[in-house]
PDB file of N, CA and C in Angstrom:
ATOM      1  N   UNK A   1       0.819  -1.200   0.000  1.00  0.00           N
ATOM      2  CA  UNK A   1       0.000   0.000   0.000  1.00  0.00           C
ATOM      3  C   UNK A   1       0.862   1.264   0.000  1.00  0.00           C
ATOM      4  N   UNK A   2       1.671   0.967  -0.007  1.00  0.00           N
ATOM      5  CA  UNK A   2       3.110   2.505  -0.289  1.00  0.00           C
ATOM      6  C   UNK A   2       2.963   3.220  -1.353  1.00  0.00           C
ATOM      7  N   UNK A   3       1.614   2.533  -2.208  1.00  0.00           N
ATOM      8  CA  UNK A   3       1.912   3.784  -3.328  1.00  0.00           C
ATOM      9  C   UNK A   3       0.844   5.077  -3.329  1.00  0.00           C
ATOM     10  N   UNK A   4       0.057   4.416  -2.003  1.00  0.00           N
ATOM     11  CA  UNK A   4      -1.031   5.673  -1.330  1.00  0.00           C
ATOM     12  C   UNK A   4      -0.513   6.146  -0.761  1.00  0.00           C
ATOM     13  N   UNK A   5       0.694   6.166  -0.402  1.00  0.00           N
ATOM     14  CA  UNK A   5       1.406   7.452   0.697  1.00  0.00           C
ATOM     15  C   UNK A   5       1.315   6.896   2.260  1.00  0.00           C
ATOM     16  N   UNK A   6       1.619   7.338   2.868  1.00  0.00           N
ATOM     17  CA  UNK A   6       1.830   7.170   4.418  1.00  0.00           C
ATOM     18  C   UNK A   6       0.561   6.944   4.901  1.00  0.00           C
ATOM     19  N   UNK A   7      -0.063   5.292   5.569  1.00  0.00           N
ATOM     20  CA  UNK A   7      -0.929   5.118   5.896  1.00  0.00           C
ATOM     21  C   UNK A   7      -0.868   6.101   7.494  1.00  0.00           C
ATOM     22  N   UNK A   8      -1.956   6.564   7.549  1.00  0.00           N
ATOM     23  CA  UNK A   8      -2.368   7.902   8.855  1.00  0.00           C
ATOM     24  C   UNK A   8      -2.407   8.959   8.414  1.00  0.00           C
ATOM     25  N   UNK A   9      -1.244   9.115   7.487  1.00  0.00           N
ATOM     26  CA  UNK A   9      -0.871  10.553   7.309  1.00  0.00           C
ATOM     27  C   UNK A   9      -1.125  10.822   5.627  1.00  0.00           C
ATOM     28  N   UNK A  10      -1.660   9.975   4.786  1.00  0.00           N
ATOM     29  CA  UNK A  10      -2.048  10.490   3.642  1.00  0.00           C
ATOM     30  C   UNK A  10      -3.359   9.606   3.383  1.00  0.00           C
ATOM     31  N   UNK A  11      -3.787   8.440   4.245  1.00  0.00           N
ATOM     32  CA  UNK A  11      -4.386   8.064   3.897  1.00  0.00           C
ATOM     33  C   UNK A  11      -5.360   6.653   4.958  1.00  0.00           C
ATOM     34  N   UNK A  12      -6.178   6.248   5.478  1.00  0.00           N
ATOM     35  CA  UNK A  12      -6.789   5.568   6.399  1.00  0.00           C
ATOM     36  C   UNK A  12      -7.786   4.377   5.977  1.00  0.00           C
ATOM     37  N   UNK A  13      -7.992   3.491   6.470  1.00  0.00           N
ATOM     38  CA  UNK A  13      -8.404   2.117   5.940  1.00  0.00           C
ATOM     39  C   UNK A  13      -9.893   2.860   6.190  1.00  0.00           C
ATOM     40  N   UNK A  14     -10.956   2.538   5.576  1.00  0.00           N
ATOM     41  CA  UNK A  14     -12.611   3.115   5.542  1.00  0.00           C
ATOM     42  C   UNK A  14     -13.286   1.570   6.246  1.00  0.00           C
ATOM     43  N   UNK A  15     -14.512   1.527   6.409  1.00  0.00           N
ATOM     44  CA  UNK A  15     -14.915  -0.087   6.765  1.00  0.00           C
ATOM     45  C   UNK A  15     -15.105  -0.690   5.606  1.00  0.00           C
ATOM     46  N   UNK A  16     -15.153  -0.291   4.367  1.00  0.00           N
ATOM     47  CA  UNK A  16     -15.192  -1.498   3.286  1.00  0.00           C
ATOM     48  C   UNK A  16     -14.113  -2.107   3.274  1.00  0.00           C
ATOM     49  N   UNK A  17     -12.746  -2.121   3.750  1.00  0.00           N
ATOM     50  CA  UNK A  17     -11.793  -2.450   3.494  1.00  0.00           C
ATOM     51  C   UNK A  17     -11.111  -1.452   2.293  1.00  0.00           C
ATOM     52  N   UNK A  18     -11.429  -0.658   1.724  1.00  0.00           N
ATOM     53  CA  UNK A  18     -10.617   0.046   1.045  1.00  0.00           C
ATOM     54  C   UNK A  18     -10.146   1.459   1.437  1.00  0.00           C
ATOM     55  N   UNK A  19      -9.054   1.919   0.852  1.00  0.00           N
ATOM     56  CA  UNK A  19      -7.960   3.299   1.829  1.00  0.00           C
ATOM     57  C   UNK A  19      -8.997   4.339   0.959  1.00  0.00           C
ATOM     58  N   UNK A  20      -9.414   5.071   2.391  1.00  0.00           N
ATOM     59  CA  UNK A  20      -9.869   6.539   2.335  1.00  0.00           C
ATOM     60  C   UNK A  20      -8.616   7.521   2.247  1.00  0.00           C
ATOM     61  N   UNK A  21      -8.196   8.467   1.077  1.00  0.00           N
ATOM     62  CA  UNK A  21      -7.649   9.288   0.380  1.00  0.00           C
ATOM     63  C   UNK A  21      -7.851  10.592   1.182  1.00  0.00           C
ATOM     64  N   UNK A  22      -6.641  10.921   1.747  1.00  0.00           N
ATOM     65  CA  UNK A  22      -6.857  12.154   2.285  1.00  0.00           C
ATOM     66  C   UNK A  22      -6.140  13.732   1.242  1.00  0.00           C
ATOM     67  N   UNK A  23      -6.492  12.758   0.094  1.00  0.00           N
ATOM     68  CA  UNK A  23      -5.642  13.952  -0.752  1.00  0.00           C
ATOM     69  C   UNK A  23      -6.520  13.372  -2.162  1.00  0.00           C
ATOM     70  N   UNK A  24      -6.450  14.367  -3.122  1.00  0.00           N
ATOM     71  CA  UNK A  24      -7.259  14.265  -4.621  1.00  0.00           C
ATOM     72  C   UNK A  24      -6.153  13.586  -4.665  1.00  0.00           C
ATOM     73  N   UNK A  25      -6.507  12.231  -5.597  1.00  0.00           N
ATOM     74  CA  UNK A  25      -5.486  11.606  -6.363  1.00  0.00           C
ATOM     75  C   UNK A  25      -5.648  11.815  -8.076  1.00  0.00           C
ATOM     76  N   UNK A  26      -5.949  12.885  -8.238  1.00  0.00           N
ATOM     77  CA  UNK A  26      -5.735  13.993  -9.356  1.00  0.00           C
ATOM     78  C   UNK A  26      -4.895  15.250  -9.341  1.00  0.00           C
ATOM     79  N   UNK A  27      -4.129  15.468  -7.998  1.00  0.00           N
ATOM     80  CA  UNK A  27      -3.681  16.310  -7.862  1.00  0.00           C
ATOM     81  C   UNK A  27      -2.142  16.053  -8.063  1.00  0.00           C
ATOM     82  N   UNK A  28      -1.369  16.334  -9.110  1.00  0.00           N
ATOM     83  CA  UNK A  28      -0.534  15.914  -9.782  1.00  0.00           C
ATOM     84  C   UNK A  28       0.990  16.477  -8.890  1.00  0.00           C
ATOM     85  N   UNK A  29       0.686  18.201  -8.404  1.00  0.00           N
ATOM     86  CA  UNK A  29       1.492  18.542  -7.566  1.00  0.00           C
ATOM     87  C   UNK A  29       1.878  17.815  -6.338  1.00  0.00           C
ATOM     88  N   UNK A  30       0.467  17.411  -5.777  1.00  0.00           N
ATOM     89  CA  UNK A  30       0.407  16.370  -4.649  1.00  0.00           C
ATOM     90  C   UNK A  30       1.313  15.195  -4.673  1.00  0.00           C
ATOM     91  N   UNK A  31       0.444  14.952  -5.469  1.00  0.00           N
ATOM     92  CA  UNK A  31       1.281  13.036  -5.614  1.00  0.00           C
ATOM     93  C   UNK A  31       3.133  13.460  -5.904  1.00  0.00           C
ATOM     94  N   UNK A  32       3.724  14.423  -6.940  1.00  0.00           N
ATOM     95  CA  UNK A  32       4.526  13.934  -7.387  1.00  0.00           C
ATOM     96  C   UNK A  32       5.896  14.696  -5.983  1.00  0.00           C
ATOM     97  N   UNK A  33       4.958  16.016  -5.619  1.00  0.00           N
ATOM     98  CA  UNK A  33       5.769  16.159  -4.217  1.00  0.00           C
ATOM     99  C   UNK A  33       5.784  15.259  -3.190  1.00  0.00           C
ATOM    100  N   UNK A  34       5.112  14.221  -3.036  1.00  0.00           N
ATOM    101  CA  UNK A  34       5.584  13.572  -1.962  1.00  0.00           C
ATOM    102  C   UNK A  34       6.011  11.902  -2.601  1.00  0.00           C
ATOM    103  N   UNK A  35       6.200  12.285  -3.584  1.00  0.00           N
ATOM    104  CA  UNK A  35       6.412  10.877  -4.055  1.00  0.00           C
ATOM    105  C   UNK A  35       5.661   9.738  -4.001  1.00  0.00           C
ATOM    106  N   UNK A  36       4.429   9.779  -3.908  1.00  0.00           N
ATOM    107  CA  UNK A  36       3.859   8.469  -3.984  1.00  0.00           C
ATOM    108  C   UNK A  36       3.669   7.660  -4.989  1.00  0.00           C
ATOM    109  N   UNK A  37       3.625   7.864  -6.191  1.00  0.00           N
ATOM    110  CA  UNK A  37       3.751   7.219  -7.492  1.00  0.00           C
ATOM    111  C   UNK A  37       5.339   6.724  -7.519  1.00  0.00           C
ATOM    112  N   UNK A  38       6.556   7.229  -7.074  1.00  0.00           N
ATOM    113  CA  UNK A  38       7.373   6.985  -7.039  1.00  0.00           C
ATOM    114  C   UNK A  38       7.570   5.067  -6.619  1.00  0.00           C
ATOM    115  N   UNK A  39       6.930   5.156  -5.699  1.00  0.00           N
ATOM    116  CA  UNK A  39       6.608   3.746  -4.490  1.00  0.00           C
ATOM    117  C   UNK A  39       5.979   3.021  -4.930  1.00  0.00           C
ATOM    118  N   UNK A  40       5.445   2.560  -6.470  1.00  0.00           N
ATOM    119  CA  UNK A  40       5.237   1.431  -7.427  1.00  0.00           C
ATOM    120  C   UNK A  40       5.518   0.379  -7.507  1.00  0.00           C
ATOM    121  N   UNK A  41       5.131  -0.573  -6.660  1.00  0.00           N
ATOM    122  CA  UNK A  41       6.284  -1.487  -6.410  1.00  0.00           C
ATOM    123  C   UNK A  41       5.419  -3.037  -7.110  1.00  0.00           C
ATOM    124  N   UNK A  42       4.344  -2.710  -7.775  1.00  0.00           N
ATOM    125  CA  UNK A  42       3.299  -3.560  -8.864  1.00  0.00           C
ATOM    126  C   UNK A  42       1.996  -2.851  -8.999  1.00  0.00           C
ATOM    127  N   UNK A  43       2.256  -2.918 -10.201  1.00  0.00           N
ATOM    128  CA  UNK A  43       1.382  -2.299 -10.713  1.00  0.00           C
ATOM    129  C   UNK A  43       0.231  -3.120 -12.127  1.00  0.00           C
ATOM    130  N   UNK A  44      -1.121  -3.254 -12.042  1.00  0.00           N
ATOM    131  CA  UNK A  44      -1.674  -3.826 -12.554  1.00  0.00           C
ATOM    132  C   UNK A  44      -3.632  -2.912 -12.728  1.00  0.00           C
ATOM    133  N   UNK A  45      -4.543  -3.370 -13.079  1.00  0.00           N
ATOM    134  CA  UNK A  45      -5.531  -2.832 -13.514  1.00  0.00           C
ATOM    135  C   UNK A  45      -6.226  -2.522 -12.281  1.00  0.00           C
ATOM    136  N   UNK A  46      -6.222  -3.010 -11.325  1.00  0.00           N
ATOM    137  CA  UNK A  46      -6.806  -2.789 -10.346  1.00  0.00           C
ATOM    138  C   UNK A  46      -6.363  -1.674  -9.469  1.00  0.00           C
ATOM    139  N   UNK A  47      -5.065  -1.747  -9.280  1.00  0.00           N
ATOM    140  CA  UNK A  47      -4.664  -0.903  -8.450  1.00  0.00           C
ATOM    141  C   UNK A  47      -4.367   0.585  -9.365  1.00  0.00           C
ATOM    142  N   UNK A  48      -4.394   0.582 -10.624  1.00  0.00           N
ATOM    143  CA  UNK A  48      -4.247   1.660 -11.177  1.00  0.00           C
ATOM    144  C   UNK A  48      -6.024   2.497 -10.994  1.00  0.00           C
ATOM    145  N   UNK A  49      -7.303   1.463 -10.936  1.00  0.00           N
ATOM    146  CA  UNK A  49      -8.329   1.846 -10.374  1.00  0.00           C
ATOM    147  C   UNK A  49      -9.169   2.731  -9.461  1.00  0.00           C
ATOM    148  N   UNK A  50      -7.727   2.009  -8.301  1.00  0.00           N
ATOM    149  CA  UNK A  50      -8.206   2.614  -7.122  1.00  0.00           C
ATOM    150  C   UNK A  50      -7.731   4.047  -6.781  1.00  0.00           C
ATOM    151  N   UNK A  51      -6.424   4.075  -7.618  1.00  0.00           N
ATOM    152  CA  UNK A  51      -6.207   5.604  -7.837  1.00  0.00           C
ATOM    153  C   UNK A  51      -6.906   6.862  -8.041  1.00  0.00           C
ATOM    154  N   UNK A  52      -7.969   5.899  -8.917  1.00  0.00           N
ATOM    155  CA  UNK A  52      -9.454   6.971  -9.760  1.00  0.00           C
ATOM    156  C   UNK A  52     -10.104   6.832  -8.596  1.00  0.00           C
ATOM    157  N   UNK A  53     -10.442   5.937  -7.584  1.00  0.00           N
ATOM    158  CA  UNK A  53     -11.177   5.300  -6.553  1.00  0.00           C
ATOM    159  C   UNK A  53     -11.655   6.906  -5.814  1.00  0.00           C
ATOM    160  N   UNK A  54     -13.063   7.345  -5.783  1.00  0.00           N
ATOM    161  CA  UNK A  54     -13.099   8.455  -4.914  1.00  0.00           C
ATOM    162  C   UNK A  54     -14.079   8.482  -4.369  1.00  0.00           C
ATOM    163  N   UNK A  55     -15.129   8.179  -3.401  1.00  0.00           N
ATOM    164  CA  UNK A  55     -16.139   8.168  -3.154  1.00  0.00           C
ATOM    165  C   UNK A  55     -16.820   9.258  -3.575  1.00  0.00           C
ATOM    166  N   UNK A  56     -18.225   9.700  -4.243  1.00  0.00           N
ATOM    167  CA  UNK A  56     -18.590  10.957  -4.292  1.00  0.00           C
ATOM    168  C   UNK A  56     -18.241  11.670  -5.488  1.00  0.00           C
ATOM    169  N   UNK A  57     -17.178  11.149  -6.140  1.00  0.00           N
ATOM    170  CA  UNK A  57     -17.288  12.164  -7.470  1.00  0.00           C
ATOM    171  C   UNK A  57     -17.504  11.680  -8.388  1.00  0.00           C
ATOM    172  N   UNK A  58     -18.210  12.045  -9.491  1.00  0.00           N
ATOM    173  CA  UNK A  58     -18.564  12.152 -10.594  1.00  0.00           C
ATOM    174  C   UNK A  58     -17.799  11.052 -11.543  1.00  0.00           C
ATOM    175  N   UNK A  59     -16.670  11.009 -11.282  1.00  0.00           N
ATOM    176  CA  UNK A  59     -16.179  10.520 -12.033  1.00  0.00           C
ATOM    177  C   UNK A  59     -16.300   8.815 -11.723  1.00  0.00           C
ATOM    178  N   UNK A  60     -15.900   8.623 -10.313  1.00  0.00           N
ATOM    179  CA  UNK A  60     -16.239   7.568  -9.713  1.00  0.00           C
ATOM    180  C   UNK A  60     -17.555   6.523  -9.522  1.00  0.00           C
ATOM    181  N   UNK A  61     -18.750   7.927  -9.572  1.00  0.00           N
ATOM    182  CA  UNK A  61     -20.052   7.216 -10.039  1.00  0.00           C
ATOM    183  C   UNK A  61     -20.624   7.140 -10.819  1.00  0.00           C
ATOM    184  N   UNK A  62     -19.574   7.652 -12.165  1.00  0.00           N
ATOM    185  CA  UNK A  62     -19.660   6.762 -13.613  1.00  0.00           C
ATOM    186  C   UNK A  62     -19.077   5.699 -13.595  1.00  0.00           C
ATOM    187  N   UNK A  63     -18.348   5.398 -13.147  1.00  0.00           N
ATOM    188  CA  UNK A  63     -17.429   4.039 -13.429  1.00  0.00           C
ATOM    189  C   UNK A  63     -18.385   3.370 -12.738  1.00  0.00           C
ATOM    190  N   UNK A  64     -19.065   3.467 -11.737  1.00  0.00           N
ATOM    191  CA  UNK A  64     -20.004   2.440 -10.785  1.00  0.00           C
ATOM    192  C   UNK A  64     -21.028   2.176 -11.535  1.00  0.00           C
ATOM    193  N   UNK A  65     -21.478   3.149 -11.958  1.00  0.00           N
ATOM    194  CA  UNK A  65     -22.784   3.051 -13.528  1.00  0.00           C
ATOM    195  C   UNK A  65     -22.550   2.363 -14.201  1.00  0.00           C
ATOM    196  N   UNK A  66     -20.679   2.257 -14.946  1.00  0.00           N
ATOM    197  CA  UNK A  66     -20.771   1.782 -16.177  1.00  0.00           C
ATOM    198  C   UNK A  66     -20.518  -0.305 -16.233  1.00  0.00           C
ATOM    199  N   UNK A  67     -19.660  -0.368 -14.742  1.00  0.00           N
ATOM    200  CA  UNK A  67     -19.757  -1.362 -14.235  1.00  0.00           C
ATOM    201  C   UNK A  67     -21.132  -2.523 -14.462  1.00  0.00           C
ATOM    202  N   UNK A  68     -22.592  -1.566 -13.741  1.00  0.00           N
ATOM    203  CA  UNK A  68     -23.454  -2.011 -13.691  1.00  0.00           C
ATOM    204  C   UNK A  68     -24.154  -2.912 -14.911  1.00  0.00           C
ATOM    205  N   UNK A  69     -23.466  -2.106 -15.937  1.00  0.00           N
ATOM    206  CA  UNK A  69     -24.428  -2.430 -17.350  1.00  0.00           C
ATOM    207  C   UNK A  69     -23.326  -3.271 -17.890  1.00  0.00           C
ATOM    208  N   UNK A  70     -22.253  -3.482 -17.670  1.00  0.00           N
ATOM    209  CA  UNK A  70     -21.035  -4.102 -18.571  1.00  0.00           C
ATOM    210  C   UNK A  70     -21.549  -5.474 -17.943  1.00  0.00           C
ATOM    211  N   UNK A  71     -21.573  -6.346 -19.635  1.00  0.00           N
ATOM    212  CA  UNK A  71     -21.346  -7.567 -19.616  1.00  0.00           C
ATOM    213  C   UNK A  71     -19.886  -7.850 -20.354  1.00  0.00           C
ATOM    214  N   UNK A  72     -19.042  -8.706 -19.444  1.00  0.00           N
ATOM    215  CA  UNK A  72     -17.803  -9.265 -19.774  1.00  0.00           C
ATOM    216  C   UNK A  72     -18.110 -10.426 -20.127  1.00  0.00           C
ATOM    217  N   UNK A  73     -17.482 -10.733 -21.584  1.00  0.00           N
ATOM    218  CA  UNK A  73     -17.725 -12.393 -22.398  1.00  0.00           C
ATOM    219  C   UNK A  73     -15.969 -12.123 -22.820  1.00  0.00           C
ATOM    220  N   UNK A  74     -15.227 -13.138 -22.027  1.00  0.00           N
ATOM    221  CA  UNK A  74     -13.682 -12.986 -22.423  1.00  0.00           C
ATOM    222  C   UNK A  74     -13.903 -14.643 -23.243  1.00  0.00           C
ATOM    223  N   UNK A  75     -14.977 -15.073 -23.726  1.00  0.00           N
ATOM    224  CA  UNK A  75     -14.644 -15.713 -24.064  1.00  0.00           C
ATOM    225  C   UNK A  75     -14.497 -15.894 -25.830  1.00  0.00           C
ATOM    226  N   UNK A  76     -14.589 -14.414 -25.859  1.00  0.00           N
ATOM    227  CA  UNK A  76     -14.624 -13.766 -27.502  1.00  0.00           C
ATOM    228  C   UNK A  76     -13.159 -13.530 -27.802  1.00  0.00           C
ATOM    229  N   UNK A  77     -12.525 -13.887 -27.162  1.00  0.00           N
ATOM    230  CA  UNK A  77     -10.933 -13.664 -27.619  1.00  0.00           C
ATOM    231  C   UNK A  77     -10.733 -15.006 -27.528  1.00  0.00           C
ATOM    232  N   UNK A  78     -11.441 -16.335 -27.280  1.00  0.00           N
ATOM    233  CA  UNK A  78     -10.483 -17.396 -27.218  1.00  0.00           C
ATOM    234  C   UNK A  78     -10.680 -17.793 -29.096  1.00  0.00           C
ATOM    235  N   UNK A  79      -9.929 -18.787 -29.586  1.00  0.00           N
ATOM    236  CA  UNK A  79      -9.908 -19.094 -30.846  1.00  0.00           C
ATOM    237  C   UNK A  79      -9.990 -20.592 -30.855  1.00  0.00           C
ATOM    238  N   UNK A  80     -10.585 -21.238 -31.237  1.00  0.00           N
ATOM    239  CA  UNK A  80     -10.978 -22.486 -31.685  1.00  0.00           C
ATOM    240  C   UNK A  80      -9.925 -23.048 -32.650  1.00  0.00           C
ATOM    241  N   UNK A  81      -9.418 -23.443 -32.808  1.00  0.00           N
ATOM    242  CA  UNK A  81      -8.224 -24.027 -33.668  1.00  0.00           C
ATOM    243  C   UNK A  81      -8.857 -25.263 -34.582  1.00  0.00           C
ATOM    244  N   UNK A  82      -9.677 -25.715 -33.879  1.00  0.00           N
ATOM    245  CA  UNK A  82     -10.098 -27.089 -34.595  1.00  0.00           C
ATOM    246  C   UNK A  82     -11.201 -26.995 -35.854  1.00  0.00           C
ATOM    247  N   UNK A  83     -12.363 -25.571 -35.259  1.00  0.00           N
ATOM    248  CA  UNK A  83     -13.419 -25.542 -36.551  1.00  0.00           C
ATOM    249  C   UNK A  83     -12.371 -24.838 -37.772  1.00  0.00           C
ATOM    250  N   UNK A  84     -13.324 -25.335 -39.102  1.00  0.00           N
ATOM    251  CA  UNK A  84     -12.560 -25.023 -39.626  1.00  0.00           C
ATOM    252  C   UNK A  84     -13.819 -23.835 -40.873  1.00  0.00           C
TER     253      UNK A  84
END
């Protein structure tokens, strides 16, 4: 969790289990003065997510919207080798 910054001091566990943001993680001055993007230590789709992760904004309760309606079929990328 080092790449949210100093748990207490930039940032606090909420009861869902996920870190309440005591700073916009849009705020580019923010993040890059204290280095927290620096502290990357894996990085993958999820956790690049939670970055956007904000309770309350707009932006966040589109993604919760768009969630709602998305059907995932990964099974449109597999390829059949055998039909011909």
């Amino acid at each position: 969790m080092t790449m949210f910054g100093v748990e207490g001091e930039h940032w606090t566990w909420n009861n869902e289990g996920y870190p309440d943001l005591k700073y916009n993680p849009s705020d580019a001055d923010f993040i890059n003065a204290n280095c927290i993007k620096w502290w990357y230590l894996n990085n993958d789709g999820i956790t690049e997510g939670m970055l956007s992760y904000v309770p309350g904004q707009q932006k966040t309760l589109a993604l919760i919207e768009r969630k709602a309606i998305t059907v995932y079929k990964p099974e449109i990328g597999l390829n059949d080798q055998d039909e011909d």
